[in-house]
N, C-alpha and C. Protein backbone atom coordinates (compact mmCIF):
# COMPACT_ATOMS: atom_id res chain seq x y z
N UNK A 1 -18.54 -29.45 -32.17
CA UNK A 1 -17.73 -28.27 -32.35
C UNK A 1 -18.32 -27.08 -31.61
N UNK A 2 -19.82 -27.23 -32.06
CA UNK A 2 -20.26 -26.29 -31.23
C UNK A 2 -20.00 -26.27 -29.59
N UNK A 3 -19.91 -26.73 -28.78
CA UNK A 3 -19.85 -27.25 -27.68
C UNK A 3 -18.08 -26.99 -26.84
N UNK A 4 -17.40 -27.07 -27.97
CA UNK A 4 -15.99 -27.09 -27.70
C UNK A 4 -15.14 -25.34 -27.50
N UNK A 5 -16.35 -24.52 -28.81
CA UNK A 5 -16.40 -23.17 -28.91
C UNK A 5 -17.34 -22.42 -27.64
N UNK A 6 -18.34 -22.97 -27.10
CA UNK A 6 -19.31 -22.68 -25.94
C UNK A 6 -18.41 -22.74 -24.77
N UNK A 7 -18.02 -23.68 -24.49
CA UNK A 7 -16.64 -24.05 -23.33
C UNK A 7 -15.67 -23.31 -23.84
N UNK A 8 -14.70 -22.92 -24.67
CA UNK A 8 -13.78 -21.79 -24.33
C UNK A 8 -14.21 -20.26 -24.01
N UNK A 9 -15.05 -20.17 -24.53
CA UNK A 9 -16.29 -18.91 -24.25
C UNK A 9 -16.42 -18.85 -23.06
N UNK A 10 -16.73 -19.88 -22.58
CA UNK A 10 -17.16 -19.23 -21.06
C UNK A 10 -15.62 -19.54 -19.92
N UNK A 11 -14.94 -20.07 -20.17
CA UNK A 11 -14.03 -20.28 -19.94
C UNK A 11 -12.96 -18.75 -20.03
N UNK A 12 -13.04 -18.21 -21.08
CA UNK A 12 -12.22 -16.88 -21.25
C UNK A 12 -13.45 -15.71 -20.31
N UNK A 13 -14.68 -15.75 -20.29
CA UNK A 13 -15.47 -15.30 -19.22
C UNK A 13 -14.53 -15.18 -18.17
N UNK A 14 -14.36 -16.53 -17.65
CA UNK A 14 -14.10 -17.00 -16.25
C UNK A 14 -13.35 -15.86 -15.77
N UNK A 15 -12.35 -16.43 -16.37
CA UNK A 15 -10.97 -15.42 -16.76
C UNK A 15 -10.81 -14.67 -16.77
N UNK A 16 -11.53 -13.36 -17.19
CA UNK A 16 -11.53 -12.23 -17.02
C UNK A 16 -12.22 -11.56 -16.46
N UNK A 17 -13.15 -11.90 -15.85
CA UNK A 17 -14.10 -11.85 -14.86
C UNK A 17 -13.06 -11.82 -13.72
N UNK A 18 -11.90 -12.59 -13.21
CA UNK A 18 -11.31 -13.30 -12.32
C UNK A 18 -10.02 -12.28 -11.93
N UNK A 19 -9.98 -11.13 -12.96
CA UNK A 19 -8.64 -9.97 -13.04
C UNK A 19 -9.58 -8.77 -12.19
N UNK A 20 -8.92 -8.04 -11.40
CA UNK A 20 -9.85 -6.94 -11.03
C UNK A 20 -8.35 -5.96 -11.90
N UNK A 21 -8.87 -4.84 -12.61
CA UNK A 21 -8.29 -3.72 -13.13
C UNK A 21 -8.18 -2.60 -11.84
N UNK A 22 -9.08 -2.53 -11.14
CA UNK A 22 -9.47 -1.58 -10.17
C UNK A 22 -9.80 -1.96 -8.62
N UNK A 23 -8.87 -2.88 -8.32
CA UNK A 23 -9.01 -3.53 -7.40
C UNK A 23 -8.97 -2.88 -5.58
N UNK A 24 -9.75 -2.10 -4.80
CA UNK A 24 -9.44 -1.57 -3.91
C UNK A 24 -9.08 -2.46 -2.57
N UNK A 25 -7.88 -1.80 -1.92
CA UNK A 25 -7.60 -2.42 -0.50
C UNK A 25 -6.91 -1.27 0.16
N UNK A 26 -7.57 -1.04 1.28
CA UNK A 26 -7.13 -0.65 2.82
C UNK A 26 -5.93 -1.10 3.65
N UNK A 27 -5.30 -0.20 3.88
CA UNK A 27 -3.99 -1.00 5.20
C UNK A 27 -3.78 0.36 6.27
N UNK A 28 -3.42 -0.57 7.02
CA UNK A 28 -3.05 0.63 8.53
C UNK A 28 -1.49 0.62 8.23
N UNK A 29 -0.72 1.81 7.75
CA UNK A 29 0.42 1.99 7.92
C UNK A 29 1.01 3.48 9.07
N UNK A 30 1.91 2.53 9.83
CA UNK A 30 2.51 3.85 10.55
C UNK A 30 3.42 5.24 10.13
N UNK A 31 2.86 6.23 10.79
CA UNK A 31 3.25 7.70 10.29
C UNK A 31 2.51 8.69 11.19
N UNK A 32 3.89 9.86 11.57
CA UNK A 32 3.07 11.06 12.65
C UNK A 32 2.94 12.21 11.46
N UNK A 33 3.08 12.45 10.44
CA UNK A 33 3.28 13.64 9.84
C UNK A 33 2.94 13.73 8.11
N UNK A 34 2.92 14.94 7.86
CA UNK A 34 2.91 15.69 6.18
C UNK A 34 4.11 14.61 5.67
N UNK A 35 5.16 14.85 5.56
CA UNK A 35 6.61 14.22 5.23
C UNK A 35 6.21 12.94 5.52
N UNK A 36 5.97 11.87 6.31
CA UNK A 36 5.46 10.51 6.44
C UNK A 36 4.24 10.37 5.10
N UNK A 37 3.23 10.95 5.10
CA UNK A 37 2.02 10.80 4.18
C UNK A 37 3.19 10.62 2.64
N UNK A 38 3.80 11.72 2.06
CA UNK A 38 4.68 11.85 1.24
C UNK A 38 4.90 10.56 1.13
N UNK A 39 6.04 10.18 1.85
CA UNK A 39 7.02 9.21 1.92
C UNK A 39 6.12 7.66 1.47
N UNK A 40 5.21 7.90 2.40
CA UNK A 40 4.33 6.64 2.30
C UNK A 40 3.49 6.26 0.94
N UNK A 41 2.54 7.59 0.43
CA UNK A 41 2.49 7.54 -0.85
C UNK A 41 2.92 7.29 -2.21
N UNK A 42 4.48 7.96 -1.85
CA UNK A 42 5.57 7.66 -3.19
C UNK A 42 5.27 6.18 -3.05
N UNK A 43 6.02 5.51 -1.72
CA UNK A 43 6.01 4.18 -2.31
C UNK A 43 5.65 3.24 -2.72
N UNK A 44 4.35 3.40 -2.19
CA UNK A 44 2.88 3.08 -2.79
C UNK A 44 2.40 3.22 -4.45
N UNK A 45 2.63 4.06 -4.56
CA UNK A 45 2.70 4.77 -6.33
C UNK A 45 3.84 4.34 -7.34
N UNK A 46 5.02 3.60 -6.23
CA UNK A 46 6.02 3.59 -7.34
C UNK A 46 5.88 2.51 -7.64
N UNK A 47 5.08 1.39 -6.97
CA UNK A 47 4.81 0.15 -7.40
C UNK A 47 3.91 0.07 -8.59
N UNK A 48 4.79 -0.85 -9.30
CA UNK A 48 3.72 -1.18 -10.95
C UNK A 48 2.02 -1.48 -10.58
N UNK A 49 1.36 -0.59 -11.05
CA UNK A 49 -0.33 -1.34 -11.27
C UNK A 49 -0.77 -0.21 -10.09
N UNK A 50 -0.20 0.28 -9.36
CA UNK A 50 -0.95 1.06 -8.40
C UNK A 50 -1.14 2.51 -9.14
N UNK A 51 -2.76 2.35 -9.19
CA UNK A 51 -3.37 3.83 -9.66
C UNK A 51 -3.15 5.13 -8.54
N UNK A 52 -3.43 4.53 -7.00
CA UNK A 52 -4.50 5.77 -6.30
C UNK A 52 -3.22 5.55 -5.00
N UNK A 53 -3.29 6.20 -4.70
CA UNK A 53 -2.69 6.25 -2.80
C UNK A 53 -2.68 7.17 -2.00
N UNK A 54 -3.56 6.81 -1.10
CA UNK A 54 -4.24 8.26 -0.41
C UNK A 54 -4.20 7.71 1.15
N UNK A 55 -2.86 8.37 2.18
CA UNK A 55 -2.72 8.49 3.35
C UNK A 55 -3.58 9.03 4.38
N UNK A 56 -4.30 8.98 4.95
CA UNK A 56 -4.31 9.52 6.47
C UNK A 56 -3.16 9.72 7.50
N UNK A 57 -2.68 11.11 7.62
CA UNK A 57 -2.52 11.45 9.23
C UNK A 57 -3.26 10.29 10.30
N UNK A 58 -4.56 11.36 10.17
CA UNK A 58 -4.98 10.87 11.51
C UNK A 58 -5.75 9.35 12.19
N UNK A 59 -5.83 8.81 10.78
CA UNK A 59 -6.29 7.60 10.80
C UNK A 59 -5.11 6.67 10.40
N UNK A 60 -4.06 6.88 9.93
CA UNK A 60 -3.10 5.80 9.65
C UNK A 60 -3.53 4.93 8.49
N UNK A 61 -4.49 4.90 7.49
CA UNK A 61 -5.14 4.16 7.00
C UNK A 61 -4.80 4.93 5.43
N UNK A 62 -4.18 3.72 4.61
CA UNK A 62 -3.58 4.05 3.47
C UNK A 62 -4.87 3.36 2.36
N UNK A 63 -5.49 4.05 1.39
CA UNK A 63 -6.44 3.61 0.40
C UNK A 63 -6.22 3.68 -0.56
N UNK A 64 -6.18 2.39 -1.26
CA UNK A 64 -5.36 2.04 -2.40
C UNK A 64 -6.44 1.31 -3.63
N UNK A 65 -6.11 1.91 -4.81
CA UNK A 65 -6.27 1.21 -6.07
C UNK A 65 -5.30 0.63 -6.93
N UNK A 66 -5.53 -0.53 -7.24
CA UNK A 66 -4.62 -1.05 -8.03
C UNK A 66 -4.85 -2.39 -8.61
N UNK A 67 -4.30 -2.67 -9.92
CA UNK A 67 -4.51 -3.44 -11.21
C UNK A 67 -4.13 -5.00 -10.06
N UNK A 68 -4.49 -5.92 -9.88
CA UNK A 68 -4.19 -6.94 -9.14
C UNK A 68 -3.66 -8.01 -10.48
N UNK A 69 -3.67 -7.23 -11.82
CA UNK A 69 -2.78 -8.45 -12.55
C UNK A 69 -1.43 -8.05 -12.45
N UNK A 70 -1.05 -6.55 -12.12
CA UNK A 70 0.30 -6.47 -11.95
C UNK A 70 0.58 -6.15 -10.88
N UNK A 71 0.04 -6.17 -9.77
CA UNK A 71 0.44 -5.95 -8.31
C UNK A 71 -0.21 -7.01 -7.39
N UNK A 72 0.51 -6.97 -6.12
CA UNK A 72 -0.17 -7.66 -5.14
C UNK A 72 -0.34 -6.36 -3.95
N UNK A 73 -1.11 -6.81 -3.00
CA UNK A 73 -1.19 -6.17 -1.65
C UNK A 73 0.43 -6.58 -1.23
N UNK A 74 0.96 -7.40 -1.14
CA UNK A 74 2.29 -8.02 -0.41
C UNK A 74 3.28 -7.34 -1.12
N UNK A 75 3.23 -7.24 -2.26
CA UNK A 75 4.25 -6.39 -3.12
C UNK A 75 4.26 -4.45 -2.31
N UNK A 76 3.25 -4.38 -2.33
CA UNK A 76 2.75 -2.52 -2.23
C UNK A 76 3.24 -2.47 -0.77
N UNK A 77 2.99 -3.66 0.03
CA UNK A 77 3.48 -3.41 1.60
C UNK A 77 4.82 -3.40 1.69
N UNK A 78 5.65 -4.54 0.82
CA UNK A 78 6.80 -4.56 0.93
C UNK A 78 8.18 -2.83 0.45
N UNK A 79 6.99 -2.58 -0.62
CA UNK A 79 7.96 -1.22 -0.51
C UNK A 79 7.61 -0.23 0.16
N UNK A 80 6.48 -0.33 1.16
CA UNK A 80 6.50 0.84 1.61
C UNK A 80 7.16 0.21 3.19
N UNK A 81 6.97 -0.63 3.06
CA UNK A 81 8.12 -1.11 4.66
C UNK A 81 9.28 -0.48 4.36
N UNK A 82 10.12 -1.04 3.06
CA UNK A 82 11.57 -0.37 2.40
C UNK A 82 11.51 0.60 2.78
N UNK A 83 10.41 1.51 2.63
CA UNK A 83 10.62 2.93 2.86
C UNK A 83 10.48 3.48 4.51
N UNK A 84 10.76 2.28 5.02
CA UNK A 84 10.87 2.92 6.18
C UNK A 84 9.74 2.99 7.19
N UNK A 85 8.15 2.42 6.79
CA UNK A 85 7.32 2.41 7.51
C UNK A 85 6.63 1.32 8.18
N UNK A 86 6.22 0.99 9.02
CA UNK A 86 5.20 -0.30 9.49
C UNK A 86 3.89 -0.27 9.30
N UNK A 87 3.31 -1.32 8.94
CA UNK A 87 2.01 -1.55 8.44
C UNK A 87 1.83 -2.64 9.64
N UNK A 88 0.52 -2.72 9.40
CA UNK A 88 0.20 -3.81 10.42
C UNK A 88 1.03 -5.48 10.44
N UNK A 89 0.69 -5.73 9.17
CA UNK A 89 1.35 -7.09 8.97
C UNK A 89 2.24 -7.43 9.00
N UNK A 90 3.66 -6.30 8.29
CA UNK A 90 4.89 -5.91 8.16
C UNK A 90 5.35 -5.06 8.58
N UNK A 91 6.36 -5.52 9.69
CA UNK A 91 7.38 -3.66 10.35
C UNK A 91 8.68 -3.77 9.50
N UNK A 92 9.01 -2.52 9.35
CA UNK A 92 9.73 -2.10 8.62
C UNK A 92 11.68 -2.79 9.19
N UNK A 93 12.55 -2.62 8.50
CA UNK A 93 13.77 -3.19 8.82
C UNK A 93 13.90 -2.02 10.04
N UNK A 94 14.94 -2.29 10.40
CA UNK A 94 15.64 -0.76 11.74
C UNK A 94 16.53 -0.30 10.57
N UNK A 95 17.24 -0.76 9.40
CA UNK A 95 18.37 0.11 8.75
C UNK A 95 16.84 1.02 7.94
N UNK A 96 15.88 0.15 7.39
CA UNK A 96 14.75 1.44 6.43
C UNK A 96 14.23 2.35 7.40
N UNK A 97 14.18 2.01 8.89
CA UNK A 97 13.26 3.28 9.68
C UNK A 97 14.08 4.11 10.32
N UNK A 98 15.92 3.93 10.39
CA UNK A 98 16.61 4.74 10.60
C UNK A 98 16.93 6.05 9.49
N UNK A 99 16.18 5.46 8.08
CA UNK A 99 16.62 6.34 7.16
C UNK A 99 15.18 7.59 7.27
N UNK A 100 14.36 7.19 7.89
CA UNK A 100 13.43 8.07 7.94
C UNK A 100 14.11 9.49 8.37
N UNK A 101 12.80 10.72 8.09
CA UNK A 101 13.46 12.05 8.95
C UNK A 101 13.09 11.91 10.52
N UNK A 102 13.96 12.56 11.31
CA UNK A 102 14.16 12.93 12.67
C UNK A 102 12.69 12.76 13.56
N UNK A 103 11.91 13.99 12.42
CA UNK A 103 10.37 14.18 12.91
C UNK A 103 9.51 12.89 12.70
N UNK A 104 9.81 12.44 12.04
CA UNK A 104 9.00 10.82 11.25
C UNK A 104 8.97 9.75 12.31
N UNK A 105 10.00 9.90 13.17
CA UNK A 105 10.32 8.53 13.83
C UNK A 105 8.80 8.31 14.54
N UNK A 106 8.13 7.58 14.16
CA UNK A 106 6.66 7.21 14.53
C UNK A 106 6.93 6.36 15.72
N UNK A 107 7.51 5.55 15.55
CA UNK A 107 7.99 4.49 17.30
C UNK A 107 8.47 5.23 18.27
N UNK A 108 8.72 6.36 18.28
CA UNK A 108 9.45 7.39 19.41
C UNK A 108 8.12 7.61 19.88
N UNK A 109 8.33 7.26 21.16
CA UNK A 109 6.80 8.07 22.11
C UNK A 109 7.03 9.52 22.13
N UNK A 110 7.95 10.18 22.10
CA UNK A 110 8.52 11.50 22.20
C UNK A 110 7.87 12.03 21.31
N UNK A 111 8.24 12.01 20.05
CA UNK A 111 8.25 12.36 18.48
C UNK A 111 6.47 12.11 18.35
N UNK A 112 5.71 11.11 18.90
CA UNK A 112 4.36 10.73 18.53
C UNK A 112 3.53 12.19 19.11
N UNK A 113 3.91 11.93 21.04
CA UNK A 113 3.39 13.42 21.65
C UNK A 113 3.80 14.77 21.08
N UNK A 114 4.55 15.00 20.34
CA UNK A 114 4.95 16.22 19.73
C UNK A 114 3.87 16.42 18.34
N UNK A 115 4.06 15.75 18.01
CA UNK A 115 3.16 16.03 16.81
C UNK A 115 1.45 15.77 17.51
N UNK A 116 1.06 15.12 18.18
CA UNK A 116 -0.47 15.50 18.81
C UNK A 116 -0.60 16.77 18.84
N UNK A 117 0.28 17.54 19.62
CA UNK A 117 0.53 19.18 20.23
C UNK A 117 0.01 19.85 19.26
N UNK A 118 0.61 19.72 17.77
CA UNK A 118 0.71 20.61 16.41
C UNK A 118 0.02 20.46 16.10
């Protein structure tokens, strides 16, 4: 008996040992602007389990916390593609990056050199 109680013991260890609550991951998502960071953050945040979401401008590099029993990385990318942005792994639809603003359009070489200027 003893033995049977020792093995679920370490067994529920395993287990929870095996959940990160605070799980951090990095992604390169595309964006020229203030209004992009926004945009990109909400959607990041509106996903269940995500604590933290913190954009770079100038690095493109989105830093994220989040509960990995109720989120995935693939989940958090997928809505922020919805919203219109490209990440490395995932580009966004053309109907989500047409809904972006004017200034946002990050794939415009135009729109990219304009915002360097500012």
């Amino acid at each position: 008996m003893k033995k049977l109680i020792t093995l679920a013991l370490l067994l529920m260890a395993t287990v929870t040992f095996a959940q990160n609550k605070n799980a951090k991951a990095t992604l390169e998502v595309d964006g020229v602007c203030g209004m992009c960071k926004t945009r990109i953050e909400k959607a990041a945040i509106k996903t269940k389990g995500v604590k933290s979401a913190l954009w770079s401008v100038e690095t493109h590099q989105l830093n994220l916390i989040f509960n990995d029993e109720k989120t995935s990385v693939e989940t958090i990318v997928k809505n922020i593609t919805a919203a219109g942005h490209d990440t490395k792994d995932l580009k966004a639809t053309d109907e989500a990056y047409a809904k972006v603003h004017p200034c946002c359009k990050y794939r415009d070489d135009v729109v990219k050199e304009d915002h360097k200027k500012s």
